[in-house]
Protein backbone atom coordinates (compact mmCIF):
# COMPACT_ATOMS: atom_id res chain seq x y z
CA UNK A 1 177.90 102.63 135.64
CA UNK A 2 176.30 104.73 138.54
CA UNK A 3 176.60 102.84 141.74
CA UNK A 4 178.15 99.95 140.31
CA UNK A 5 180.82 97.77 142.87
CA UNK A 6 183.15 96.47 140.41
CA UNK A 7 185.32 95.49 143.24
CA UNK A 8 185.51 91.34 143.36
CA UNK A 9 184.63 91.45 139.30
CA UNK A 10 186.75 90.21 136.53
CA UNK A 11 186.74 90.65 133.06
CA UNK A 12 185.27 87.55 131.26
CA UNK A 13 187.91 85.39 129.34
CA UNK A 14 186.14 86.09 125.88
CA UNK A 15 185.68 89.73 126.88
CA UNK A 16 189.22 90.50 127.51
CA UNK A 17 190.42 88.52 124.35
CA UNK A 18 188.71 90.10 122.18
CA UNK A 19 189.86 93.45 123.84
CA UNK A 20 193.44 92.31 123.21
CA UNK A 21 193.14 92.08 119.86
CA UNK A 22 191.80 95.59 119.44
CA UNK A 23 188.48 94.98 118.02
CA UNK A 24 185.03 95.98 119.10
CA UNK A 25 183.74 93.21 121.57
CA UNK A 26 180.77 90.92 120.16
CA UNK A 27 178.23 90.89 122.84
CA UNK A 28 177.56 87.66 124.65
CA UNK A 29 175.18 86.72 126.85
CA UNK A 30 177.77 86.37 129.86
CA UNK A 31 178.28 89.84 131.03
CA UNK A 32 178.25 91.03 134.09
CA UNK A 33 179.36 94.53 134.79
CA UNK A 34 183.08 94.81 134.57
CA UNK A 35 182.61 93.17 130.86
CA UNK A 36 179.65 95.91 130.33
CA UNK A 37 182.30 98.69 130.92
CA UNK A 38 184.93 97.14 129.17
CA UNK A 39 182.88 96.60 126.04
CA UNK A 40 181.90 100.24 125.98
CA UNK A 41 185.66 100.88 126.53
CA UNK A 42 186.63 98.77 123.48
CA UNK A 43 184.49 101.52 120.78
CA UNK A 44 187.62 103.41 120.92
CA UNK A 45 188.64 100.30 118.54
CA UNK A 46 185.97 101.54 115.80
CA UNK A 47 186.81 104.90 115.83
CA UNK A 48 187.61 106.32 112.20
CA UNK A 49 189.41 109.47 112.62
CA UNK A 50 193.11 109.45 113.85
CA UNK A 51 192.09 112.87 115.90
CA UNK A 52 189.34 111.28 117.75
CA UNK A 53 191.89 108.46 118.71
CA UNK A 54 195.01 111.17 120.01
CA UNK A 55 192.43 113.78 121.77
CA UNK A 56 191.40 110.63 123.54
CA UNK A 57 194.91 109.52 124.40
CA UNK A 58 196.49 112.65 124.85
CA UNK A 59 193.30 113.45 127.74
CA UNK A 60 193.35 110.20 129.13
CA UNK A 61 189.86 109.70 129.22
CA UNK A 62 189.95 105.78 129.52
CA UNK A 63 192.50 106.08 131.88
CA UNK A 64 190.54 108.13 134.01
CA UNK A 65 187.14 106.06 133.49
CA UNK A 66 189.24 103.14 135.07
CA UNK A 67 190.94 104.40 137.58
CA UNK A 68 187.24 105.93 139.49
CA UNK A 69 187.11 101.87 140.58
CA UNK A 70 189.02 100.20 142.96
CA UNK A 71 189.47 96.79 142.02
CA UNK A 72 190.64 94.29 144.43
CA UNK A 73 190.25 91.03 142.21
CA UNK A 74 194.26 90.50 141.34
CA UNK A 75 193.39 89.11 137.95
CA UNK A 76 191.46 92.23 137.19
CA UNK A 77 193.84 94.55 138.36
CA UNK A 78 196.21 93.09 136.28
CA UNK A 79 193.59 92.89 133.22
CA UNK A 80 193.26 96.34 133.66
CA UNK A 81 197.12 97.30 133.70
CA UNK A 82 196.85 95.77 130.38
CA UNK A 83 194.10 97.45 129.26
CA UNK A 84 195.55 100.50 129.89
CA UNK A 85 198.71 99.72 128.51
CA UNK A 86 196.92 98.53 125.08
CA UNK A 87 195.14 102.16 124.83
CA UNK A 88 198.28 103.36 125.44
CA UNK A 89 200.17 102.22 122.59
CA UNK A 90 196.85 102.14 119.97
């Protein structure tokens, strides 16, 4: 996601669905490249082991991945609040 403005982007409808019900995201063919980080976001959803899951959580790693973009789209920031607050509580 080198160089990527994510600025004025929000997360597809289907995208963000599917991320609320804490499953990996089924690729579509509208993506642009919010959706592209938010579906590589979403593998924490297939991980197997319970320690992969807390050293992720207890790091913040998502949380940090996010929070390198400024978003200025209200309905993304507030997509994102709730993204964060989903990983939080998984």
């Amino acid at each position: 996601m080198k160089d990527v403005d994510l600025r004025d982007l929000c997360i597809s409808e289907n995208y963000f669905r599917q991320f609320q019900s804490k499953k990996t995201i089924k690729i579509t063919d509208e993506q642009n490249d919010l959706d592209k980080l938010i579906l590589k976001i979403a593998f924490i959803f297939d991980l197997n082991f319970e320690c992969s899951k807390k050293i992720i959580k207890e790091e913040k790693y998502i949380e940090r991945i996010l929070n390198r973009f400024e978003f200025k789209n209200e309905k993304a920031i507030n997509q994102i609040r709730e993204i964060k607050t989903i990983i939080k509580n998984f």
